[in-house]
N, C-alpha and C. Protein backbone atom coordinates (compact mmCIF):
# COMPACT_ATOMS: atom_id res chain seq x y z
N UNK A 1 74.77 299.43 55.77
CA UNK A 1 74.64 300.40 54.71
C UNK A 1 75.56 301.59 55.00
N UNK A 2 76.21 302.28 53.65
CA UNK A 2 77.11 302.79 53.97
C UNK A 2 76.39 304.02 53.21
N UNK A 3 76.74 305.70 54.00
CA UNK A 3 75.71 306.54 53.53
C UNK A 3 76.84 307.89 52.89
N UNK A 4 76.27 308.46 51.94
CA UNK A 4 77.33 309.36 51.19
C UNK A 4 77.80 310.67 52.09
N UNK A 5 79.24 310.85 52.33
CA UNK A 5 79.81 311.69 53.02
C UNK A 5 78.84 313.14 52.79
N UNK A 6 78.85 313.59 53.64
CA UNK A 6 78.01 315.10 53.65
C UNK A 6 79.20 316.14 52.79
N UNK A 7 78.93 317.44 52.46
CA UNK A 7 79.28 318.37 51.31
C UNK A 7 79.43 319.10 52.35
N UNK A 8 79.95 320.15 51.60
CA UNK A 8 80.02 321.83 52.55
C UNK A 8 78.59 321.79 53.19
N UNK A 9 77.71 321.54 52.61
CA UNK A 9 76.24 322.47 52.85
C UNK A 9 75.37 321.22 52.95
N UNK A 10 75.56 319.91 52.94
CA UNK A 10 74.53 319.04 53.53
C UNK A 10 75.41 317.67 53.75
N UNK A 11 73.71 317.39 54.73
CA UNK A 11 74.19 315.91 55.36
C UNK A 11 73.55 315.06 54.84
N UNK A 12 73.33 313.91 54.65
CA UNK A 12 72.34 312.50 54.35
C UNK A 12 72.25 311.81 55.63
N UNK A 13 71.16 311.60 55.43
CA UNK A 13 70.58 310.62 56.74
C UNK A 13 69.28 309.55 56.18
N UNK A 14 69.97 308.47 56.54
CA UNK A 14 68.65 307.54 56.28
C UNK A 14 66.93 307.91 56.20
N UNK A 15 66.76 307.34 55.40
CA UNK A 15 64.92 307.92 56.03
C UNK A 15 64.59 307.16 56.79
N UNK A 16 63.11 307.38 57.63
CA UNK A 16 62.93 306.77 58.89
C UNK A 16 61.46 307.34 59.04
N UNK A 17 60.55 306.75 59.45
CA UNK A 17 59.25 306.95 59.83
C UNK A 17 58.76 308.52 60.48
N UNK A 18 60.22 308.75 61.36
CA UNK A 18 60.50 310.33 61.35
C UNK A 18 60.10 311.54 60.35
N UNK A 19 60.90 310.74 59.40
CA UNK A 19 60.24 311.82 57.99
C UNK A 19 59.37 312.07 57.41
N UNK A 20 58.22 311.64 57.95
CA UNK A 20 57.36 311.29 56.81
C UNK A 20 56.52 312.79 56.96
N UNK A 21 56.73 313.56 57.59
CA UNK A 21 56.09 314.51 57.91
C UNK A 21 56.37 315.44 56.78
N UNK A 22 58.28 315.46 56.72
CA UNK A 22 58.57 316.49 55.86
C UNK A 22 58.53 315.12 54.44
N UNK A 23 58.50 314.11 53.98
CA UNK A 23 58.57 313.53 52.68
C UNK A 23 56.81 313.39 52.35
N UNK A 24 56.01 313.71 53.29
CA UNK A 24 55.15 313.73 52.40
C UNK A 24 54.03 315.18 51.70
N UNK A 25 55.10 316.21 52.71
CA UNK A 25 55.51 317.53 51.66
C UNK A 25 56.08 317.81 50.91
N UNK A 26 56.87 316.75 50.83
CA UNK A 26 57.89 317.13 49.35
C UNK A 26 56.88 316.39 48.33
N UNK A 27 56.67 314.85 48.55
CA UNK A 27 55.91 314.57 47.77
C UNK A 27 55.09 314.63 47.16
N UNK A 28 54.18 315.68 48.11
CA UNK A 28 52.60 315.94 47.82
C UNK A 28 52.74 317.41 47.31
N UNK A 29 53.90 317.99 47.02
CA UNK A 29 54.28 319.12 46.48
C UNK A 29 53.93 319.02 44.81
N UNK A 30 52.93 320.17 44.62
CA UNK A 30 52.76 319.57 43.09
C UNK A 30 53.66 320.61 42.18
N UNK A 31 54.89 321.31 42.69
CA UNK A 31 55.43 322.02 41.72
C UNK A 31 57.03 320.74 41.90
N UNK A 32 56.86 320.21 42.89
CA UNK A 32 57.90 319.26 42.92
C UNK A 32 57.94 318.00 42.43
N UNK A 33 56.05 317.82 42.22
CA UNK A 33 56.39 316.70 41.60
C UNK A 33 55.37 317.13 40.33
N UNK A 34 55.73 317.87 39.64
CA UNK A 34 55.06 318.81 38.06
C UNK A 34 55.49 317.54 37.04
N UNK A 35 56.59 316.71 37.15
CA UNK A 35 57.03 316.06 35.73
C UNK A 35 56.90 314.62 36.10
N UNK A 36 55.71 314.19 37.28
CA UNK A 36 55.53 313.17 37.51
C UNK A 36 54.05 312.61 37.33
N UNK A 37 53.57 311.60 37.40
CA UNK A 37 51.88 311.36 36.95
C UNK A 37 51.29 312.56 37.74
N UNK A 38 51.34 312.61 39.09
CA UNK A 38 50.37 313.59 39.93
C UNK A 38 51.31 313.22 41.43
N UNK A 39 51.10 314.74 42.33
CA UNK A 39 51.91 314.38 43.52
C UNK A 39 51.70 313.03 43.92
N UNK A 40 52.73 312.75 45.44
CA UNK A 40 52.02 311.53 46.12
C UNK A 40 51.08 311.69 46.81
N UNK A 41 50.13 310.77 47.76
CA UNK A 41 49.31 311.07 49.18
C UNK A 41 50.79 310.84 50.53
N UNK A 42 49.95 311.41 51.41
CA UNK A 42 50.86 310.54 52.87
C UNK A 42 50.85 309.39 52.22
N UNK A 43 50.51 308.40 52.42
CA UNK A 43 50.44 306.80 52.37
C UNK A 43 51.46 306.24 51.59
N UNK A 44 51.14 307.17 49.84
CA UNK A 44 52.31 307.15 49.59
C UNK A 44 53.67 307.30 49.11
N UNK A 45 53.77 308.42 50.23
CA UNK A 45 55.01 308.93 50.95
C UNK A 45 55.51 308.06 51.73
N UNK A 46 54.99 307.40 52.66
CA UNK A 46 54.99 306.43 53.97
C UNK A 46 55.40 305.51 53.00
N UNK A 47 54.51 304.82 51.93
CA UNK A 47 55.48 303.80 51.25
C UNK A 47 56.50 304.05 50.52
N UNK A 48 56.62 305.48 50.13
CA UNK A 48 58.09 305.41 49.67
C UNK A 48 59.30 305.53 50.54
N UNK A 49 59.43 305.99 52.19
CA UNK A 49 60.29 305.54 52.84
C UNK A 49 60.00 304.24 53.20
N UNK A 50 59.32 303.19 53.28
CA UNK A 50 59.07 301.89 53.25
C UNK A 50 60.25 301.32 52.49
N UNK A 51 59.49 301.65 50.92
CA UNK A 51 60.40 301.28 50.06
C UNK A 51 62.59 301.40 50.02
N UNK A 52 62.20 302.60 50.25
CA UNK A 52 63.49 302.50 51.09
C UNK A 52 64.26 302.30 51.79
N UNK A 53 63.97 302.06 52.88
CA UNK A 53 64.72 301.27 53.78
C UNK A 53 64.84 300.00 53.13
N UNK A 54 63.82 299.04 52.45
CA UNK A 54 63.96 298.15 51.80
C UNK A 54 65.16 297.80 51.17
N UNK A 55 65.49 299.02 50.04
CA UNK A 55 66.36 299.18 49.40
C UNK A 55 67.47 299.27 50.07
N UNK A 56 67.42 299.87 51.38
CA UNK A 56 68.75 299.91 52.39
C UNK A 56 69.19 298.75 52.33
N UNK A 57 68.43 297.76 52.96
CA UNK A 57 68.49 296.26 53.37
C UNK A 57 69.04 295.68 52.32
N UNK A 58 68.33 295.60 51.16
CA UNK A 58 68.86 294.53 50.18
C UNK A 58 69.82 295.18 49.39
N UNK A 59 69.89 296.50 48.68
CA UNK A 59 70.67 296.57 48.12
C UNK A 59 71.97 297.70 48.47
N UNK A 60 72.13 298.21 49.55
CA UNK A 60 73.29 298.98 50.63
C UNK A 60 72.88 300.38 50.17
N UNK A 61 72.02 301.00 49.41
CA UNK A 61 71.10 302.12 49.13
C UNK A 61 70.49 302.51 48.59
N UNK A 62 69.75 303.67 48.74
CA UNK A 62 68.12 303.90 48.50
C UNK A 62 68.67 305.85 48.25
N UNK A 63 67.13 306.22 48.15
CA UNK A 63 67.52 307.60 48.18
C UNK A 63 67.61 307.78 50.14
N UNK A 64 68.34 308.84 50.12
CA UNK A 64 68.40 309.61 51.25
C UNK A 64 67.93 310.85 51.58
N UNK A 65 67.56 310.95 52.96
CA UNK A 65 67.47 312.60 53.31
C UNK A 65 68.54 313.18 53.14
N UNK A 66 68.21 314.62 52.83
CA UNK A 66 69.60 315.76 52.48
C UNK A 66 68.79 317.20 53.52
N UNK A 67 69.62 317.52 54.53
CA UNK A 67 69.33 318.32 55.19
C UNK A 67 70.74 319.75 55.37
N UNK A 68 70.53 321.10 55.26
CA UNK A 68 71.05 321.86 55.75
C UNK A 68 72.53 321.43 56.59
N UNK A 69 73.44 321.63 56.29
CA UNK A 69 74.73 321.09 57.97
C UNK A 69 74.77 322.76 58.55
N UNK A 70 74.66 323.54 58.42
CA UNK A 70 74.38 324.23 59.14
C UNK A 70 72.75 324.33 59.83
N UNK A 71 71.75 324.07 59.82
CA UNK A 71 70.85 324.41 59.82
C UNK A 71 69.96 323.23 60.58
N UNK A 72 70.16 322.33 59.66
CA UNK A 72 69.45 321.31 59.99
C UNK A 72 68.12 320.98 59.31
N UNK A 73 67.85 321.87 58.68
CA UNK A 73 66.39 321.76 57.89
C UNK A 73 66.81 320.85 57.00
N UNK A 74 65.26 320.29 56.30
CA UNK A 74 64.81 319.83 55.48
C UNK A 74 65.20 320.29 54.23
N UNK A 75 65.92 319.51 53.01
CA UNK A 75 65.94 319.95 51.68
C UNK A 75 65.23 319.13 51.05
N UNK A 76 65.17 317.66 50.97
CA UNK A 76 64.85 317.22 49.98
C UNK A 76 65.43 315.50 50.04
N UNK A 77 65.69 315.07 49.05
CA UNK A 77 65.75 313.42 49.11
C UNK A 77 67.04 313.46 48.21
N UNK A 78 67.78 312.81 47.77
CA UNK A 78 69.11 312.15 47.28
C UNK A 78 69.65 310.47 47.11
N UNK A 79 69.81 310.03 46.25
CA UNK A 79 70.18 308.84 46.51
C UNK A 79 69.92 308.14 44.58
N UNK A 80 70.03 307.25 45.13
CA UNK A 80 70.72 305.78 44.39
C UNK A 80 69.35 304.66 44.45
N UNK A 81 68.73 304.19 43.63
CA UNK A 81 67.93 303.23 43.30
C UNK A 81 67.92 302.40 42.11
N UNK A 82 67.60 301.09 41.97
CA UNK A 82 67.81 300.24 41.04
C UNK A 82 66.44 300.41 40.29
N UNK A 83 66.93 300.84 38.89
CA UNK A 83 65.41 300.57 38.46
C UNK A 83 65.33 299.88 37.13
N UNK A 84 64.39 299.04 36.38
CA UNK A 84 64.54 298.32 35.03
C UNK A 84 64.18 299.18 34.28
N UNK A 85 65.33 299.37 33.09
CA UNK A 85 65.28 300.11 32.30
C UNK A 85 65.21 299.24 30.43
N UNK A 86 64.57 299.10 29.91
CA UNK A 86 64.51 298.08 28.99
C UNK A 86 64.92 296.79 29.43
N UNK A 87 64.57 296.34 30.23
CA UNK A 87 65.09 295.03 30.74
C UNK A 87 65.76 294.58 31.07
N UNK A 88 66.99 295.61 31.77
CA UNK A 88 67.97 295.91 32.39
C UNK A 88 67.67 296.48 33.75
N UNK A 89 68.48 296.07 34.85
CA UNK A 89 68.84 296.88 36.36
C UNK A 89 69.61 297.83 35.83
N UNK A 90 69.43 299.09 36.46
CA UNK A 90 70.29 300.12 36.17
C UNK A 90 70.39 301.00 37.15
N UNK A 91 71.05 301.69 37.86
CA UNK A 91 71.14 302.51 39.25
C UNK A 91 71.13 303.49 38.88
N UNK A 92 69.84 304.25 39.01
CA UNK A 92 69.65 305.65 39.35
C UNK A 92 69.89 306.47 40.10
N UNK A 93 70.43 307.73 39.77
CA UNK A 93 70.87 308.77 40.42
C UNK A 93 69.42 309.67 40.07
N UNK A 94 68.91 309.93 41.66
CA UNK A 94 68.02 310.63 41.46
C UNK A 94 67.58 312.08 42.55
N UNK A 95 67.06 312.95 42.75
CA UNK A 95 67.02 313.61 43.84
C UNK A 95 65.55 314.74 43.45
N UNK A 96 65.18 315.36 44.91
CA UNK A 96 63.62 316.02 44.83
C UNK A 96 64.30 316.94 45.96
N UNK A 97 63.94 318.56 45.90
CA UNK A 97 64.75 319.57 46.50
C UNK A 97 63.08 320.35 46.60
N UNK A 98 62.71 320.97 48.08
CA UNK A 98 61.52 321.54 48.44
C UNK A 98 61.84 323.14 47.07
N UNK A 99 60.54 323.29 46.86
CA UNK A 99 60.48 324.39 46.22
C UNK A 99 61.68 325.57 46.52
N UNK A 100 61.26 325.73 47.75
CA UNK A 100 61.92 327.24 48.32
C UNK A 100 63.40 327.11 48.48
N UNK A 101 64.25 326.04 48.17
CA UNK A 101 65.62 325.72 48.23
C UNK A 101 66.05 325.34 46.57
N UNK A 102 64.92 325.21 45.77
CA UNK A 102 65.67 324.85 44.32
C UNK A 102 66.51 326.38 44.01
N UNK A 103 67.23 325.85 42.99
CA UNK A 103 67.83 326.85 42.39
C UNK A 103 69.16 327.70 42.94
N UNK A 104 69.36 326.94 44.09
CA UNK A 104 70.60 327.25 45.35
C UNK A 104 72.09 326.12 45.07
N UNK A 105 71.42 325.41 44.10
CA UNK A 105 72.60 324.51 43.59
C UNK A 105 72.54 322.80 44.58
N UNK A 106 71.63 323.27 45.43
CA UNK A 106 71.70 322.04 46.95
C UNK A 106 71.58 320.31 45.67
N UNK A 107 70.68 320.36 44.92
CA UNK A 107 70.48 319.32 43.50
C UNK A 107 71.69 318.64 43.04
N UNK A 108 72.73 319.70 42.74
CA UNK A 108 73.74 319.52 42.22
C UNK A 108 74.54 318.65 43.26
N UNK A 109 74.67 319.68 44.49
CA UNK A 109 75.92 319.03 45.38
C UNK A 109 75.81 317.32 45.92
N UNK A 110 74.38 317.30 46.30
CA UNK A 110 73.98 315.90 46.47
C UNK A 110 74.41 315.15 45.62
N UNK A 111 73.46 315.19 44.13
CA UNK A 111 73.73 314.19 43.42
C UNK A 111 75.23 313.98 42.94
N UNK A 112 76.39 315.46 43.19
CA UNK A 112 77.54 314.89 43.00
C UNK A 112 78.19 313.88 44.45
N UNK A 113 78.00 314.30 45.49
CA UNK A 113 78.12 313.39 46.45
C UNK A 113 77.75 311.94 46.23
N UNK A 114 76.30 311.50 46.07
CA UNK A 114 76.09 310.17 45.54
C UNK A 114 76.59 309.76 44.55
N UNK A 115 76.44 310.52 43.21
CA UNK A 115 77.79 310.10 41.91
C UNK A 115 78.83 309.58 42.94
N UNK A 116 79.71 309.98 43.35
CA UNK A 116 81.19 309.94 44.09
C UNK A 116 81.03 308.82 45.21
N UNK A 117 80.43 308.71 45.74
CA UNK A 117 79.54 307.37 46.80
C UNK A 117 79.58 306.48 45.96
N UNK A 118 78.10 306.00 44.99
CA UNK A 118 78.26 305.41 43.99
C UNK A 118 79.86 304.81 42.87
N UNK A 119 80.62 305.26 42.77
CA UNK A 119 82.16 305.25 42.61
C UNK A 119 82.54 304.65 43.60
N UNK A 120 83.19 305.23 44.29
CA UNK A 120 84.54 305.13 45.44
C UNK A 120 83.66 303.94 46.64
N UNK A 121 82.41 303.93 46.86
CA UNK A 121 82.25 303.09 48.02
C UNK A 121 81.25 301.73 47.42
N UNK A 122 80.80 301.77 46.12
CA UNK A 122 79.71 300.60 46.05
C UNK A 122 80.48 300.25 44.44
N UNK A 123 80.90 300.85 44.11
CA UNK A 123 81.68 300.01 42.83
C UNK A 123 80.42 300.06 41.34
N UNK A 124 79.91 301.37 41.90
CA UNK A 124 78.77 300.98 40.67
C UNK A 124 79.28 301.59 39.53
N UNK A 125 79.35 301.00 38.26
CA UNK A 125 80.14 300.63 37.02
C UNK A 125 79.41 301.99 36.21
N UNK A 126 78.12 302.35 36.49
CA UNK A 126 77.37 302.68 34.94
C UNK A 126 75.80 303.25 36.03
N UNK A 127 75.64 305.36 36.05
CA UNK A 127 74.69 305.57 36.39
C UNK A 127 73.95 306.05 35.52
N UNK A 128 72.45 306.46 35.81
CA UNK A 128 71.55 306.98 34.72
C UNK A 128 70.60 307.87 35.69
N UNK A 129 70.08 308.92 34.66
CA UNK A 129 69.37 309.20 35.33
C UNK A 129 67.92 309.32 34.73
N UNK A 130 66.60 309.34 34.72
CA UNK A 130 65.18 308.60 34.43
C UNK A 130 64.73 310.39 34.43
N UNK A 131 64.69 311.40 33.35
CA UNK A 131 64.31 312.67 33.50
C UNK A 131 63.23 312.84 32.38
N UNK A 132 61.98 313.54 32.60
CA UNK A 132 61.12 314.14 31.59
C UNK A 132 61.62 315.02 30.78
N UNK A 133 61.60 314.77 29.55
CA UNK A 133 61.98 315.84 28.59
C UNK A 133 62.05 317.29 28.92
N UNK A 134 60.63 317.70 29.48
CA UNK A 134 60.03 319.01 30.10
C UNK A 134 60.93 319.43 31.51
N UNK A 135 61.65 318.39 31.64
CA UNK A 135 62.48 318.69 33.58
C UNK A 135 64.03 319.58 33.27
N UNK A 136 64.09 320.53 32.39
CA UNK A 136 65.18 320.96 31.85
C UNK A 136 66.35 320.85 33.25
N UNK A 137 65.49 321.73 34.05
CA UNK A 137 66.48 322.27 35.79
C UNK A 137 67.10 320.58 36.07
N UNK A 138 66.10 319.52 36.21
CA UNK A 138 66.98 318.46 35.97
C UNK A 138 67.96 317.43 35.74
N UNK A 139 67.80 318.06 33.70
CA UNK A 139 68.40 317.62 33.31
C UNK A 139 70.14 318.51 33.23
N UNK A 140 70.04 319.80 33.57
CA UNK A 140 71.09 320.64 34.14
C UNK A 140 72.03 319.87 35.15
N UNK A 141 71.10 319.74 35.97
CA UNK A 141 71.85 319.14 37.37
C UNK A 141 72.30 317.38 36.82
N UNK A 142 72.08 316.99 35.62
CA UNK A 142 72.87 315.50 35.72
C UNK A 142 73.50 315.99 34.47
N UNK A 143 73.84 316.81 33.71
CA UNK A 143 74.94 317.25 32.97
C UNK A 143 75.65 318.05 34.14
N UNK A 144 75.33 318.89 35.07
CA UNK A 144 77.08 318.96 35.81
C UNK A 144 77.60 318.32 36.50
N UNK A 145 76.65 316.92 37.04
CA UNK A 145 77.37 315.94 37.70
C UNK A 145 77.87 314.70 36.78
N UNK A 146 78.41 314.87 35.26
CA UNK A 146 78.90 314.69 34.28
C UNK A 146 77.97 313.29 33.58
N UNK A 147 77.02 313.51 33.50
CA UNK A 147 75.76 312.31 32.87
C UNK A 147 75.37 313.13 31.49
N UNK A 148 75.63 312.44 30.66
CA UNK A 148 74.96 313.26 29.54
C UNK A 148 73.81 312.12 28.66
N UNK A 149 73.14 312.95 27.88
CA UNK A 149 71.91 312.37 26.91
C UNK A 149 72.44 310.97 26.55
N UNK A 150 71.62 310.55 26.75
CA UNK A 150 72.12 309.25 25.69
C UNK A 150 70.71 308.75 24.98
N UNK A 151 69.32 308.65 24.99
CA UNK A 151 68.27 308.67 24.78
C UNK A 151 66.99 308.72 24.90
N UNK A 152 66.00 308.95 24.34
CA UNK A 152 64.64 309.33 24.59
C UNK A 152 64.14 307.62 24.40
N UNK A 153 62.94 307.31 25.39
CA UNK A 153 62.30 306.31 24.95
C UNK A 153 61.33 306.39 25.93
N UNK A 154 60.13 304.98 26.08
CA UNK A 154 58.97 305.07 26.97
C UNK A 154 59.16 304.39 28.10
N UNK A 155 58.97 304.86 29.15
CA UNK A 155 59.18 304.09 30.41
C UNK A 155 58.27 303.03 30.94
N UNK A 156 58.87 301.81 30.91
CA UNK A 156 58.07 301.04 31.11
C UNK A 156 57.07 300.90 32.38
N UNK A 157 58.08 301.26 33.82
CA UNK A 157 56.91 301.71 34.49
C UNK A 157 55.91 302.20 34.75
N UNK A 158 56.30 303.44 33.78
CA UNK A 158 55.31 304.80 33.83
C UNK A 158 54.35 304.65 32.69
N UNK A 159 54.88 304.42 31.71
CA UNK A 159 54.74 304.71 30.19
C UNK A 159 54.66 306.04 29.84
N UNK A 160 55.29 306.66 30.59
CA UNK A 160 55.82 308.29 30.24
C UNK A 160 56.72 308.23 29.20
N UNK A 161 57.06 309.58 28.33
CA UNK A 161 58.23 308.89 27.49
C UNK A 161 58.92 310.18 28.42
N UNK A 162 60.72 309.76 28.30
CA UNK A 162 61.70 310.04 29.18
C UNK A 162 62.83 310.37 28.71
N UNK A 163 63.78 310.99 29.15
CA UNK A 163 65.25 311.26 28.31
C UNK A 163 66.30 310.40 29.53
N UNK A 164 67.00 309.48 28.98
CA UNK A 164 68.10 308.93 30.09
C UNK A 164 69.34 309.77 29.34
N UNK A 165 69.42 310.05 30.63
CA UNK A 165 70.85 310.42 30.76
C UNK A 165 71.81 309.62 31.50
N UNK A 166 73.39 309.62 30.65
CA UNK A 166 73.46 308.10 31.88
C UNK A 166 75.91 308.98 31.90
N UNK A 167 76.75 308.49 32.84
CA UNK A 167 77.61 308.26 32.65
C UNK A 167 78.17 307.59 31.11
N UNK A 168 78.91 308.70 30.40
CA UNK A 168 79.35 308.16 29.41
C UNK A 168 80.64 307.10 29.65
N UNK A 169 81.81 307.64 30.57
CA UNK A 169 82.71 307.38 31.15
C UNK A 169 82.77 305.66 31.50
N UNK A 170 81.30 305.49 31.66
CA UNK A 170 81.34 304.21 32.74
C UNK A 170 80.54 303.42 31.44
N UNK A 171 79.75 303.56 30.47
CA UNK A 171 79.09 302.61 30.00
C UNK A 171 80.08 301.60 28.92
């Protein structure tokens, strides 16, 4: 697995059983996860780096940790996941930034890093991104990493209804 070059201001690092300390504060964060059914528990947090590494394995990536390069702290998660979207695989660009670091732009730089990963190292044709209507800060951050609206519908996983935003460029 090949992992997206770090930015001025962060690194990616695989997740790892390590994390689960700080991913199941992000997860269990309920202003972080406000546009989702309800936070996660530990457990699962623990299964969502599970799940990921998974995704390492079979499909060369998953989301990633995004930490400080100066610092070293904890920001948040970043990455790339396959998800069915009307009955389609479709690779999501997705990312979760701790409260006290939103709004610093850290959202942006990642997901343009993975955009650019996604491109130049895995050849992926066509991204999207899976946002709640209500997730405006969101949907900000995948219009400047150049994803725009393309439509509202119900998510089949969730049965939330959702706005995709996807690469016009690439579809």
């Amino acid at each position: 697995m090949r992992i997206p070059a770090g930015t001025e201001r962060l690194t990616f690092h695989a997740m790892t059983i390590d994390d689960l300390g700080d991913m199941a504060a992000l997860l269990g964060d309920p202003e972080v996860m406000r546009h989702y059914p309800r936070p996660k528990s530990r457990y699962e947090a623990e299964n969502w780096i599970t799940w990921n590494q998974d995704l390492y394995d079979r499909a060369g990536h998953g989301l990633w940790i995004i930490r400080s390069r100066g610092t070293g702290e904890f920001l948040g998660d970043c990455g790339l996941t396959p998800q069915e979207v009307e009955g389609k695989i479709e690779i999501e660009i997705g990312y979760h930034v701790r409260p006290e670091h939103q709004g610093r732009g850290y959202a942006s730089e990642a997901a343009a890093a993975c955009r650019d990963h996604a491109r130049d190292a895995l050849a992926v044709r066509r991204l999207i991104a899976i946002i709640a209507p209500a997730n405006i800060p969101s949907q900000r951050v995948a219009e400047k990493i150049g994803l725009g609206y393309e439509r509202d519908m119900v998510y089949g996983r969730t049965g939330q209804q959702v706005r995709i935003y996807a690469d016009p460029v690439a579809s």
